[in-house]
C-alpha atoms as a PDB file:
ATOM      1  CA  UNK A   1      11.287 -10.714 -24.718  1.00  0.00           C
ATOM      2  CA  UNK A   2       9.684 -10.500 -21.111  1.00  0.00           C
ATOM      3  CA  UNK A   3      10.091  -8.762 -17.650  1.00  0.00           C
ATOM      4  CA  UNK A   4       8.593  -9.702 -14.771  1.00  0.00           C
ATOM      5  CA  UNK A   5       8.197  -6.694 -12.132  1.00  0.00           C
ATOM      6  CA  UNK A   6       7.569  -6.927  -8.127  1.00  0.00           C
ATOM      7  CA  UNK A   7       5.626  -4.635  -6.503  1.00  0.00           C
ATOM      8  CA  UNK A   8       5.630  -4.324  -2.393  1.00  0.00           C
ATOM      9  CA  UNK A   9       2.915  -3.885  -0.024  1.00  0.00           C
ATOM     10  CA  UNK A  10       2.254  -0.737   1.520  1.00  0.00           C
ATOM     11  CA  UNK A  11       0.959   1.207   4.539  1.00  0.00           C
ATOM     12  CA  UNK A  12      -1.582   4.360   3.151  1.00  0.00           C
ATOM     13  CA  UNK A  13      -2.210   6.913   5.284  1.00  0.00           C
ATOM     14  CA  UNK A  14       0.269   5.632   8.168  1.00  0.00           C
ATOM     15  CA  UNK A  15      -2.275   7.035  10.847  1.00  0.00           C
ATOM     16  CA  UNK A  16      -1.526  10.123  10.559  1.00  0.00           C
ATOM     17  CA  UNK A  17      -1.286  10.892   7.376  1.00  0.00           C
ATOM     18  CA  UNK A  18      -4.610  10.368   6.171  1.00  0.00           C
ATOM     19  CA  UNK A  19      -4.483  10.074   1.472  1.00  0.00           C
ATOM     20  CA  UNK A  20      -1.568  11.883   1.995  1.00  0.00           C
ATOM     21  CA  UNK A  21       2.030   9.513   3.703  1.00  0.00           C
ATOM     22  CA  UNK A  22       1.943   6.296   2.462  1.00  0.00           C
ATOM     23  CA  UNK A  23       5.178   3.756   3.680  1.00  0.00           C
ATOM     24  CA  UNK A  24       6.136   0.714   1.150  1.00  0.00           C
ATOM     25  CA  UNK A  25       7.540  -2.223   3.749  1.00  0.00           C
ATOM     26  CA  UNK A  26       8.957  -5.641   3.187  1.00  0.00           C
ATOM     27  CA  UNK A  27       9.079  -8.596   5.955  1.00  0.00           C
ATOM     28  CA  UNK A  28      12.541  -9.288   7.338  1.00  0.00           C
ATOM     29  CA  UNK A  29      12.234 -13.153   6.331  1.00  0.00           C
ATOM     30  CA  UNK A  30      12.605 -12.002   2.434  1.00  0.00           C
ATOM     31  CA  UNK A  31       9.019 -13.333   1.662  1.00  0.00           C
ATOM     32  CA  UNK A  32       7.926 -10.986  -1.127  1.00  0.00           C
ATOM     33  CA  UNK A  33       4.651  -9.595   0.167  1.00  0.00           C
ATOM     34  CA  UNK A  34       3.075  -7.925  -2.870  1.00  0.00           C
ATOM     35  CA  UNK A  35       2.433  -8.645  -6.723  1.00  0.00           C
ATOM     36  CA  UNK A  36       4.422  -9.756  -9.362  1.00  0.00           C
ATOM     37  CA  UNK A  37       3.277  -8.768 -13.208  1.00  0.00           C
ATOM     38  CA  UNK A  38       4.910 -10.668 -16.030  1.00  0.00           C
ATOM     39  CA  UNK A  39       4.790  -8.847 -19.440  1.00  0.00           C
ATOM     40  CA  UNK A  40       5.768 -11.260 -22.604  1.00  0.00           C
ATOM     41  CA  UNK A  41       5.489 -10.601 -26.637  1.00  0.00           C
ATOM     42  CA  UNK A  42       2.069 -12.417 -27.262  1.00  0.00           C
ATOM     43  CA  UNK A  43       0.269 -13.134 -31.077  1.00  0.00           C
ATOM     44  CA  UNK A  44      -2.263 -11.097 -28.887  1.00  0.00           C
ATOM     45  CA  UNK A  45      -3.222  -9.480 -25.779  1.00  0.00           C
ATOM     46  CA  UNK A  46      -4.075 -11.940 -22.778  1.00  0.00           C
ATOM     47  CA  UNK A  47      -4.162 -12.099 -19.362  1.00  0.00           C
ATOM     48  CA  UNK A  48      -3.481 -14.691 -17.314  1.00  0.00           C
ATOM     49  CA  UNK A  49      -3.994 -15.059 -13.187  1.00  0.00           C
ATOM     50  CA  UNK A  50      -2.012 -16.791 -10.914  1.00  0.00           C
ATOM     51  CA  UNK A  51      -0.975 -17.049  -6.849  1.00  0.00           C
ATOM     52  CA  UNK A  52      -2.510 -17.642  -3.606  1.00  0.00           C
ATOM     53  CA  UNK A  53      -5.165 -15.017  -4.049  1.00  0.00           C
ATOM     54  CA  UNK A  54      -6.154 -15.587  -7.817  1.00  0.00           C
ATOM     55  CA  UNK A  55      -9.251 -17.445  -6.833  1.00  0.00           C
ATOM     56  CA  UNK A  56     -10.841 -13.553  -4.929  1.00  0.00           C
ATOM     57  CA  UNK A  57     -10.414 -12.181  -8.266  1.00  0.00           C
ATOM     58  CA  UNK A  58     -12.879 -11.511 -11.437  1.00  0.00           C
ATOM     59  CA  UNK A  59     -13.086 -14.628 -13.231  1.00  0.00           C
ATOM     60  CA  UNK A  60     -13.778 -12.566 -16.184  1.00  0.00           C
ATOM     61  CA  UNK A  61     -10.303 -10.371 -17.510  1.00  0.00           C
ATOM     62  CA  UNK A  62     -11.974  -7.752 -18.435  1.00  0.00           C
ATOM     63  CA  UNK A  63     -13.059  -6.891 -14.595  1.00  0.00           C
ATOM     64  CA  UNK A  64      -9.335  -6.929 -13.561  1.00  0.00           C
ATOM     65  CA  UNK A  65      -7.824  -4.104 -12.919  1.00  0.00           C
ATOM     66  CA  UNK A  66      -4.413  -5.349 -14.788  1.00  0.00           C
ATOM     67  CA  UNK A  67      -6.204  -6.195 -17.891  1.00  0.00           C
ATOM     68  CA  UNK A  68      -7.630  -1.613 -17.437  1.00  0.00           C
ATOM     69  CA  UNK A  69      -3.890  -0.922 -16.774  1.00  0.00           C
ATOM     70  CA  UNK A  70      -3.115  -2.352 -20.493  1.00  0.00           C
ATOM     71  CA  UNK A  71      -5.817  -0.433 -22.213  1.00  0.00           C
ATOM     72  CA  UNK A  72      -4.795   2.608 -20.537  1.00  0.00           C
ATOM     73  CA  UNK A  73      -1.081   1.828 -21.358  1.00  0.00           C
ATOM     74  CA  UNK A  74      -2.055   1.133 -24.872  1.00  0.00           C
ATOM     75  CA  UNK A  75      -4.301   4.185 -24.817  1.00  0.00           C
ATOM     76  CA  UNK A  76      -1.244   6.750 -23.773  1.00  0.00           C
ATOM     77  CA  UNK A  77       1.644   4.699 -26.174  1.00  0.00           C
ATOM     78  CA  UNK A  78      -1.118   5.657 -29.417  1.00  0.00           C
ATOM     79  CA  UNK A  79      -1.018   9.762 -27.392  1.00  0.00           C
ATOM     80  CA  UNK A  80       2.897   9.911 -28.258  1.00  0.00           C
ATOM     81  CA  UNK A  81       2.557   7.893 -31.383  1.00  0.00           C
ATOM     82  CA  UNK A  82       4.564   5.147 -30.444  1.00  0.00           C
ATOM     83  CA  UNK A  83       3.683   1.628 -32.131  1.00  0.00           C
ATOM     84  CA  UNK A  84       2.154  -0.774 -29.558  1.00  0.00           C
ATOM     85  CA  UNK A  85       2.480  -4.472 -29.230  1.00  0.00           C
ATOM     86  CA  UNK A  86       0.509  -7.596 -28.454  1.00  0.00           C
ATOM     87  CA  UNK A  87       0.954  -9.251 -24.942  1.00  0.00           C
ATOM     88  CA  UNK A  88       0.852 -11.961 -22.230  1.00  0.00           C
ATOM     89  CA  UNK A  89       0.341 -10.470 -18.527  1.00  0.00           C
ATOM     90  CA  UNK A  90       0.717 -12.981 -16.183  1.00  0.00           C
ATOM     91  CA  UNK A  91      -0.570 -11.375 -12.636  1.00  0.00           C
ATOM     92  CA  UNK A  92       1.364 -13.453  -9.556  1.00  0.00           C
ATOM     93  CA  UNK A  93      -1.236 -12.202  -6.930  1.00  0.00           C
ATOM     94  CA  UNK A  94       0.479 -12.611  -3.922  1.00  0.00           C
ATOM     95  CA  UNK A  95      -1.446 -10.240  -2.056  1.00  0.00           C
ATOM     96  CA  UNK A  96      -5.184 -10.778  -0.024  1.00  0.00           C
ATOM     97  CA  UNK A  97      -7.969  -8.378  -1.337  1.00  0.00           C
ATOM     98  CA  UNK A  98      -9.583  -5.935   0.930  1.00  0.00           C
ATOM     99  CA  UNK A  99      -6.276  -6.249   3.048  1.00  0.00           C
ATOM    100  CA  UNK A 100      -5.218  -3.015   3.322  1.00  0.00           C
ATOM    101  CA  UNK A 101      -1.907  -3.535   2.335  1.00  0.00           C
ATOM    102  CA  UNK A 102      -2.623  -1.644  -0.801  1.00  0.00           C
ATOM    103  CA  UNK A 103      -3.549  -4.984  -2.993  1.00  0.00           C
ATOM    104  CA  UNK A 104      -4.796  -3.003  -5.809  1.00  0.00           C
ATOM    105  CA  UNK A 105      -2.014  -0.918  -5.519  1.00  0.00           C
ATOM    106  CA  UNK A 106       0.405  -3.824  -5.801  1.00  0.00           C
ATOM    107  CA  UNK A 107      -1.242  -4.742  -9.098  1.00  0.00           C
ATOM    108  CA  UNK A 108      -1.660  -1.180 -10.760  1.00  0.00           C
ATOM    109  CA  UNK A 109       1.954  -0.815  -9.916  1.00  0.00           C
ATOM    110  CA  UNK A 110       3.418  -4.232 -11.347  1.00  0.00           C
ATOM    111  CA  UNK A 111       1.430  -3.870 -13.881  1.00  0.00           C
ATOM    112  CA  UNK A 112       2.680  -0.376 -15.143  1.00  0.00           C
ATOM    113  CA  UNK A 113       5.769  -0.670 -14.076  1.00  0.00           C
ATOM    114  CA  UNK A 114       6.308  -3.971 -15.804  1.00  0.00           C
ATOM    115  CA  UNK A 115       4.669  -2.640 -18.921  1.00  0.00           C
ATOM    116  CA  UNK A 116       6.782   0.864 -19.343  1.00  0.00           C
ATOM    117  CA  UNK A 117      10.409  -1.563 -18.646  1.00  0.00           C
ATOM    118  CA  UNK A 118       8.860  -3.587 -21.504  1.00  0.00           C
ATOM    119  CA  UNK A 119       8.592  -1.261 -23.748  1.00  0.00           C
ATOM    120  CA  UNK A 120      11.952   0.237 -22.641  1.00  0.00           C
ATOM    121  CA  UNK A 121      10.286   2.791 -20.367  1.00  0.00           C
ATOM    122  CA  UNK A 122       8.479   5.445 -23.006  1.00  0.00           C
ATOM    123  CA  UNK A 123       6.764   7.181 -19.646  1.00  0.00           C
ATOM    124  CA  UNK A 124       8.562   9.549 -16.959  1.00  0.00           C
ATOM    125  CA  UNK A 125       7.997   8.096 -13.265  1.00  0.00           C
ATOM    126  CA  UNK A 126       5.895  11.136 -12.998  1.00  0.00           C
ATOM    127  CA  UNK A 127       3.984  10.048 -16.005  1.00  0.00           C
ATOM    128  CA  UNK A 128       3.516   6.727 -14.930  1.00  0.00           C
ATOM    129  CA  UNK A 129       2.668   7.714 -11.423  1.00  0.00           C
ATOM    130  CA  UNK A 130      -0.416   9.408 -12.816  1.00  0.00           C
ATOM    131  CA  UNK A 131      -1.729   6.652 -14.370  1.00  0.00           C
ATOM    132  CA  UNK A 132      -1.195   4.547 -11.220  1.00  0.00           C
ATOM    133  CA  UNK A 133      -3.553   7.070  -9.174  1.00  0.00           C
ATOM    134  CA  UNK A 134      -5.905   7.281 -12.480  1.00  0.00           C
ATOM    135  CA  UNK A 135      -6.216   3.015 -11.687  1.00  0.00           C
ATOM    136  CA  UNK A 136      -6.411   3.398  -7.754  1.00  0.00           C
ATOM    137  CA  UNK A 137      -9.433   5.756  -8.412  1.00  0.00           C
ATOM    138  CA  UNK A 138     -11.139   3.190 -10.657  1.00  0.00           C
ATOM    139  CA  UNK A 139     -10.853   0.827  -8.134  1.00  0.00           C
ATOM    140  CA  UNK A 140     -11.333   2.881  -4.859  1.00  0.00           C
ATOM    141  CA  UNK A 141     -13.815   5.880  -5.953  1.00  0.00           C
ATOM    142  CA  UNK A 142     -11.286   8.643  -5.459  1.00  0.00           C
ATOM    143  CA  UNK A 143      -7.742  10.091  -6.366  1.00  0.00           C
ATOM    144  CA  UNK A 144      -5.345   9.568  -3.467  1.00  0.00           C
ATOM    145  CA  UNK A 145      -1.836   8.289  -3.932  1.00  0.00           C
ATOM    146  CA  UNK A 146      -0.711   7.146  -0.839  1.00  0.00           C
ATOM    147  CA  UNK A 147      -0.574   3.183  -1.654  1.00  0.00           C
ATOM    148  CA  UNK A 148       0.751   3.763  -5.327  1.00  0.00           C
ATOM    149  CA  UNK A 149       3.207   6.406  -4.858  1.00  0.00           C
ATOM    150  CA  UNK A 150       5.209   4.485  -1.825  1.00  0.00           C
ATOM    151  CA  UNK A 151       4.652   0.963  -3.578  1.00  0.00           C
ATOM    152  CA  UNK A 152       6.281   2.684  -7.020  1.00  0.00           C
ATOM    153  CA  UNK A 153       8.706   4.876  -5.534  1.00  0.00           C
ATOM    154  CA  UNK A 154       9.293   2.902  -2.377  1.00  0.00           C
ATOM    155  CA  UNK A 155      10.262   4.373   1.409  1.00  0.00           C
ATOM    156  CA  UNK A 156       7.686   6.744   2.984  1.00  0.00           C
ATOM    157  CA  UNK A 157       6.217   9.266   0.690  1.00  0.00           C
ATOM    158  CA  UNK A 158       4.008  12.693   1.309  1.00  0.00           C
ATOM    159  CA  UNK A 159       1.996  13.395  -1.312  1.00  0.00           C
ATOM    160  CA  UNK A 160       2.017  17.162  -2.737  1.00  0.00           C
ATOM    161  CA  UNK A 161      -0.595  19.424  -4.208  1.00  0.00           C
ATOM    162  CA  UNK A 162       0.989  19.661  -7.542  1.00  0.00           C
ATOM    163  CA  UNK A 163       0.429  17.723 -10.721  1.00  0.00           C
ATOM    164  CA  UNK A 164       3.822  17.928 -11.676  1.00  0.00           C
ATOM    165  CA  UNK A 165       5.215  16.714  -8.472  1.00  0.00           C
ATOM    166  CA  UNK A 166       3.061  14.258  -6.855  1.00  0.00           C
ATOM    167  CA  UNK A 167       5.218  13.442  -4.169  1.00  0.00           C
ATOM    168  CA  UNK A 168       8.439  13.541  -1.960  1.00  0.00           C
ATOM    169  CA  UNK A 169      10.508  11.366  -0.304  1.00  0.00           C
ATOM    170  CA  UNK A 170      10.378  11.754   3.693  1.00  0.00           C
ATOM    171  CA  UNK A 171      13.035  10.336   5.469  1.00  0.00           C
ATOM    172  CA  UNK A 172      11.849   7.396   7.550  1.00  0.00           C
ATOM    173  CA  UNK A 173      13.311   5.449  10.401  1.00  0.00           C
ATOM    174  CA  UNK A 174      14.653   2.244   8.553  1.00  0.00           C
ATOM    175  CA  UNK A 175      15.923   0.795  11.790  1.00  0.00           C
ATOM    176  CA  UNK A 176      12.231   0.221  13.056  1.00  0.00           C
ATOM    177  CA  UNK A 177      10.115  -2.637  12.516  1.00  0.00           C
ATOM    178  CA  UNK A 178       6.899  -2.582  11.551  1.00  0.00           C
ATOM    179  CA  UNK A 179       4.848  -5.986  12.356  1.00  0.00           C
ATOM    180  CA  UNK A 180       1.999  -6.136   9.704  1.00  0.00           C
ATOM    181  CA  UNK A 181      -0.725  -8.841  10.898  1.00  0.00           C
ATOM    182  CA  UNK A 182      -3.934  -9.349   8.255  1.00  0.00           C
ATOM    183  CA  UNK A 183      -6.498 -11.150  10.344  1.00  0.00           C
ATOM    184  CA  UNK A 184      -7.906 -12.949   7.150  1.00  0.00           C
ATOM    185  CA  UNK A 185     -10.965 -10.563   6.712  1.00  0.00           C
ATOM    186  CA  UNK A 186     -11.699  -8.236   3.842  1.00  0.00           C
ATOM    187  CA  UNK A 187     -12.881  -4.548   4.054  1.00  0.00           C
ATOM    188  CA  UNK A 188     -13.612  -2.814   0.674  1.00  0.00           C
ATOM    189  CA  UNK A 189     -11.739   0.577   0.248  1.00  0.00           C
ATOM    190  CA  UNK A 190     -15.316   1.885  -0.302  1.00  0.00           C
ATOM    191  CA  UNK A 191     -16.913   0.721   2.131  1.00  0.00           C
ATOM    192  CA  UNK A 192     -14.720   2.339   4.860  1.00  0.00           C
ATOM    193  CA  UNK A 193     -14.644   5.589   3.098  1.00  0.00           C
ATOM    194  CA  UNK A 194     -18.570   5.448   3.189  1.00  0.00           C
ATOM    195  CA  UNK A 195     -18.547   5.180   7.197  1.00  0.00           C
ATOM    196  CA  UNK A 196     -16.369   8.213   7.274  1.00  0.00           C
ATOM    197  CA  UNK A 197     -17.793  12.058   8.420  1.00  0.00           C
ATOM    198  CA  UNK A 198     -18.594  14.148   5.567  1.00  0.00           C
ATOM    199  CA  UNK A 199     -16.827  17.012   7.652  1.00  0.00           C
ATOM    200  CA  UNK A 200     -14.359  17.762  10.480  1.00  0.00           C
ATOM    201  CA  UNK A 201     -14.320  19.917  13.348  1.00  0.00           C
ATOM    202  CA  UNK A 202     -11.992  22.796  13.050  1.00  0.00           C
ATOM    203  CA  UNK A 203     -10.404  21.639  16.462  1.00  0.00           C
ATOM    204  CA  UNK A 204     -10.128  17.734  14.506  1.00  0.00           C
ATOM    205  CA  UNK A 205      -8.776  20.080  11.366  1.00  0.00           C
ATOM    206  CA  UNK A 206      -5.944  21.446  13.689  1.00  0.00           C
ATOM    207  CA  UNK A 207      -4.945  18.480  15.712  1.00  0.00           C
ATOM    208  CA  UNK A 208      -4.862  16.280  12.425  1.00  0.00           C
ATOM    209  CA  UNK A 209      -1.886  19.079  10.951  1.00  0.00           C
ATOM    210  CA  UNK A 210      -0.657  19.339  14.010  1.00  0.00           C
ATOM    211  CA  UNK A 211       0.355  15.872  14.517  1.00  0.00           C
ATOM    212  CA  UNK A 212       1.227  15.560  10.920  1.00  0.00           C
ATOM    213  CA  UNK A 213       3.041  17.952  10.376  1.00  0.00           C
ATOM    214  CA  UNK A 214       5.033  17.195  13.487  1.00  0.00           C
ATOM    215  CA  UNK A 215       5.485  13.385  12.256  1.00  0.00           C
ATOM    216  CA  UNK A 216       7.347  14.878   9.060  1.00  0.00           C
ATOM    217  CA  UNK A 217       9.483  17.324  11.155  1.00  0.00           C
ATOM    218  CA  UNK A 218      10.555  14.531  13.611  1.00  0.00           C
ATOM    219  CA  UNK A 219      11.456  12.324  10.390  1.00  0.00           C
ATOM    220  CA  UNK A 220      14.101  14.976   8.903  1.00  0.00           C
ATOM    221  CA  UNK A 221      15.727  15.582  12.398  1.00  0.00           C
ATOM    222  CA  UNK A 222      15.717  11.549  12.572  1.00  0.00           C
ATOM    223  CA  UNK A 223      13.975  12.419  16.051  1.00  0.00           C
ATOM    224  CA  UNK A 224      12.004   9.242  16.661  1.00  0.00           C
ATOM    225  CA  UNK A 225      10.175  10.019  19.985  1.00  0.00           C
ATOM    226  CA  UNK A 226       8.664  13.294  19.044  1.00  0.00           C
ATOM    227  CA  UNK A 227       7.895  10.748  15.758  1.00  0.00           C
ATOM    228  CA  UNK A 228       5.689   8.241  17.681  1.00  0.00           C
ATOM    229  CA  UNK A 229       4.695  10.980  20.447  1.00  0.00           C
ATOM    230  CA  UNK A 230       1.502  12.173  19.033  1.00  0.00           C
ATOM    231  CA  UNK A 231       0.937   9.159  16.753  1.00  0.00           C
ATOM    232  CA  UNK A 232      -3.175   9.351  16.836  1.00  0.00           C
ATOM    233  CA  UNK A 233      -5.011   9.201  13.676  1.00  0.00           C
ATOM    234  CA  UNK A 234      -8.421  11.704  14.196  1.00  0.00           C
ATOM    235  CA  UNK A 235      -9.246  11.440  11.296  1.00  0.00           C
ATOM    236  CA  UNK A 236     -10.347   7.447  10.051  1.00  0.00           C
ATOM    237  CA  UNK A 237      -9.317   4.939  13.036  1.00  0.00           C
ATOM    238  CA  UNK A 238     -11.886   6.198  15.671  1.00  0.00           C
ATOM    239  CA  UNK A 239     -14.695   5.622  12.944  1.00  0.00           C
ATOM    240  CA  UNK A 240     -13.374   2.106  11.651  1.00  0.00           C
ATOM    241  CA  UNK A 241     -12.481   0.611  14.317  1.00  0.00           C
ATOM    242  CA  UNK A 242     -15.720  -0.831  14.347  1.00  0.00           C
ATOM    243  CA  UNK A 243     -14.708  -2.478  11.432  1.00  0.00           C
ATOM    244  CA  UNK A 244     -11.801  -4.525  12.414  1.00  0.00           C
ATOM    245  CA  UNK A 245     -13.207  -7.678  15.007  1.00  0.00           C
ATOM    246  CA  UNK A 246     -10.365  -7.068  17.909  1.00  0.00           C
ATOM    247  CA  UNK A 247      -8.655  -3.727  17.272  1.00  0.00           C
ATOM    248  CA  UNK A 248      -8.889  -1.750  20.188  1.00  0.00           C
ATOM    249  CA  UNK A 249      -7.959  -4.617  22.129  1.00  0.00           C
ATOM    250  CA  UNK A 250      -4.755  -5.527  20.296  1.00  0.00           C
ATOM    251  CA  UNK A 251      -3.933  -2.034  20.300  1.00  0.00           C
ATOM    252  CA  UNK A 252      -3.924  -1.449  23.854  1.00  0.00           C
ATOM    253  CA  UNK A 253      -2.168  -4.475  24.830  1.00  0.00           C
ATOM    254  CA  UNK A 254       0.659  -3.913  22.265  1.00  0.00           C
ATOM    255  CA  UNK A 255       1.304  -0.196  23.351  1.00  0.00           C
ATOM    256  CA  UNK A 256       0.962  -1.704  26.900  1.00  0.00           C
ATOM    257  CA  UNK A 257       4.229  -3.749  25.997  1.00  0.00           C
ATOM    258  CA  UNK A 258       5.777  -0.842  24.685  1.00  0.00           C
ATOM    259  CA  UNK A 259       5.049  -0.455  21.470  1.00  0.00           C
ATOM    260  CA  UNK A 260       6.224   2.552  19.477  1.00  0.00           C
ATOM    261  CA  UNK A 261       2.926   2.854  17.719  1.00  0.00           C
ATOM    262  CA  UNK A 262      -0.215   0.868  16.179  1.00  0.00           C
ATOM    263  CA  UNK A 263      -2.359   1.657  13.561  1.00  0.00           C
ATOM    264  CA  UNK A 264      -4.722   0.281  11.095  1.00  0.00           C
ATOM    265  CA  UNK A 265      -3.221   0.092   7.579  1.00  0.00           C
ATOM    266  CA  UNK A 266      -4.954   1.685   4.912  1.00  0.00           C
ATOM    267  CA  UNK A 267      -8.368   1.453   5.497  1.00  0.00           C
ATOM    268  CA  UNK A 268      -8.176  -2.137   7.325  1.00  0.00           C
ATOM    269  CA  UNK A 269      -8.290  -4.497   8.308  1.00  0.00           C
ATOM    270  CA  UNK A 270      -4.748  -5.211   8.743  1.00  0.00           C
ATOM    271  CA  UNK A 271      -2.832  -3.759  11.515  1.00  0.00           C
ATOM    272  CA  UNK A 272       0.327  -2.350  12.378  1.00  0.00           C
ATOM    273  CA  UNK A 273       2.502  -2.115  14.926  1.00  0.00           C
ATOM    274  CA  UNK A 274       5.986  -0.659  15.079  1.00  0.00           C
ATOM    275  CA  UNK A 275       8.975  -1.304  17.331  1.00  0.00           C
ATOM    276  CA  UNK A 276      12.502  -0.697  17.647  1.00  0.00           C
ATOM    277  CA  UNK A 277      14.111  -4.357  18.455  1.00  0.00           C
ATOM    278  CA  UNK A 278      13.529  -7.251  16.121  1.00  0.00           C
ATOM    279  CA  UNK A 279      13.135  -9.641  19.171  1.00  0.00           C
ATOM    280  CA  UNK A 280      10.675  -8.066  20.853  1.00  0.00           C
ATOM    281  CA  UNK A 281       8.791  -7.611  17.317  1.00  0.00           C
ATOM    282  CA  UNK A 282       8.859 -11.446  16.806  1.00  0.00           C
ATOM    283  CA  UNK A 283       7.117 -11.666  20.602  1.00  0.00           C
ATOM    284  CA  UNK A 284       4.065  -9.388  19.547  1.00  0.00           C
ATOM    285  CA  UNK A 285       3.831 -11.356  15.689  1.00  0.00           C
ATOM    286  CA  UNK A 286       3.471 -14.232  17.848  1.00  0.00           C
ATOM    287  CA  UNK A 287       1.082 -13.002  19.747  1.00  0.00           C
ATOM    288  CA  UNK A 288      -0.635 -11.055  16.982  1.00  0.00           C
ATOM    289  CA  UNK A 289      -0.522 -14.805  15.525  1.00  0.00           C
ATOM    290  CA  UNK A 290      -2.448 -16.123  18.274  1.00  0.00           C
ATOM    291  CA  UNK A 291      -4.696 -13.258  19.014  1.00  0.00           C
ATOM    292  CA  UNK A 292      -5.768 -11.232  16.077  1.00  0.00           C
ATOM    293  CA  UNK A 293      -6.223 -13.245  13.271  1.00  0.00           C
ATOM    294  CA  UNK A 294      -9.710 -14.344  12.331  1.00  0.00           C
ATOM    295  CA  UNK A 295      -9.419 -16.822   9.530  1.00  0.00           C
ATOM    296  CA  UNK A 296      -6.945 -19.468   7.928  1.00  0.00           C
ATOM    297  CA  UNK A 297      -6.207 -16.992   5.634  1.00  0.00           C
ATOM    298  CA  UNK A 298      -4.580 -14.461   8.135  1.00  0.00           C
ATOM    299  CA  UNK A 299      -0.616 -13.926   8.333  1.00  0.00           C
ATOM    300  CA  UNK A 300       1.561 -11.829  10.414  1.00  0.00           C
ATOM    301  CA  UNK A 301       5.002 -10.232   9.396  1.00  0.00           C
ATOM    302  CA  UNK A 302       7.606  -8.546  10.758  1.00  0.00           C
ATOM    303  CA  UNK A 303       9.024  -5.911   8.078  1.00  0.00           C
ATOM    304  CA  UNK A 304      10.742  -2.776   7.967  1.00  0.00           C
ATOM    305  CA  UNK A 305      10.712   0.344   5.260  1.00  0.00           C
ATOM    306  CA  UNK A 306      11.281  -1.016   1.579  1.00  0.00           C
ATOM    307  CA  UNK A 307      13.489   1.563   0.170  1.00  0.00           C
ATOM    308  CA  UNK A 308      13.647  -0.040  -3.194  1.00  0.00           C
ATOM    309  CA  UNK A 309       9.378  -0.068  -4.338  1.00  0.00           C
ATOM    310  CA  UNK A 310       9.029  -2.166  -7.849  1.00  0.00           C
ATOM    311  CA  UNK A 311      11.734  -3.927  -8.883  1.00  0.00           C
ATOM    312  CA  UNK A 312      12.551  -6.290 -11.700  1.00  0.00           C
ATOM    313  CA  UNK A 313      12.452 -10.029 -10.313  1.00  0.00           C
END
């Protein structure tokens, strides 16, 4: 027996939203941006890497973060008493590291995901969801859910202060599409959360729930241009901008052709930009093509909101 599981790249803190809205997307073209784990019944337990990315990983298995997700797996089966197997993981790593496109993310959540569908699903989503963010904080430094939650669950999610519930379903504009370029550079989670304040302003404090929470009111009334009105994140871009080789110029020229919005995804260095016609998305990928990205390794797509989130494959 084996399952293979896909799991899709995501946009954490979607500017305004900052650990708490994550969106899981998918490019138009059907190229599967994201991971794929493979789970198979092995004489005993392995891991084996594969993809375009393999090579930015930990030589050694036992630094991978798929090769944690099994012991912790393992770990929780012995908790309910359930009998646990030997296996193969095969990680597909389709996605760049440092990307912020919630790589680790992808991984965590193949990985899991594949695992519980293996073992004809033993955890609760909300079970499983935990364990996600319990990776994620291995890997990042802190608990936030905003990569794992939309990758797992798919569509936009805002995470909520309860253990039980970790997060909801917003309604998001599915008609919009949301151009993801990675210029080809990496920036550690850590390392942007380091050149972050250690506080806020009250008046930052305010205009960061203000917009927010207008954001999520906009999405349930399906009102789109009260959605992108106030789309400013206070909270990370103006500090890592500095980070990202050609940001602020990209920015301004793509809300200078009309643009809904553009952010930086996750904690960089991709960007994003969102529009409401496919054609005039292709235009600004082109030009995002030509003008952001910094290495070979760079790629630009156009997506829109990936309602689905893992998925056997």
């Amino acid at each position: 027996m084996s399952v293979s599981v896909f799991a899709p790249a995501s946009i954490g803190n979607v500017s305004i939203g900052f650990d708490v809205l994550g969106m899981a997307v998918k490019p138009v073209d059907g190229t599967l941006l994201g991971d794929v784990v493979s789970v198979a019944v092995a004489e005993q337990d392995d891991l084996a890497v594969v993809g375009n990315f393999a090579d930015k990983l930990p030589a050694n298995r036992e630094d991978n973060i798929v090769w944690h997700c099994l012991a912790l797996f393992n770990r929780e089966l012995a908790k309910k008493s359930l009998p646990v197997q030997s296996v193969k993981l095969t990680l597909d790593k389709k996605m760049p590291v440092g990307s912020g496109l919630g790589s680790s993310a992808c991984s965590v959540v193949a990985a899991l995901d594949g695992l519980n569908k293996f073992y004809q699903q033993p955890f609760s989503q909300p079970e499983l969801l935990k364990m996600m963010g319990e990776m994620e904080a291995q890997i990042s430094g802190s608990l936030h859910y905003d990569n794992v939650a939309p990758c797992y669950l798919g569509g936009l999610q805002l995470m909520l202060p309860d253990q039980n519930m970790i997060s909801q379903t917003v309604p998001g504009f599915a008609d919009c599409y949301y151009i993801m370029a990675y210029p080809g550079i990496n920036v550690s989670t850590k390392a942007a959360r380091e050149v972050l304040p250690n506080s806020y302003s009250r008046a930052e404090l305010i205009q960061y729930g203000q917009r927010l929470a207008s954001f999520i009111d906009a999405c349930h009334r399906g009102d789109k241009a009260q959605a992108f009105s106030a789309f400013d994140d206070v909270v990370a871009e103006p500090y890592r901008k500095d980070l990202l080789p050609g940001f602020e110029q990209a920015r301004d020229y793509l809300l200078a052709q009309g643009s809904l919005a553009v952010g930086i995804s996750g904690s960089g260095p991709t960007l994003f930009c969102v529009c409401q016609e496919l054609a005039r998305a292709q235009e600004l990928a082109e030009w995002l093509q030509e003008n952001y990205l910094q290495t070979e390794l760079g790629f630009v797509h156009v997506c829109q909101l990936d309602q689905q989130g893992s998925t056997l494959v």
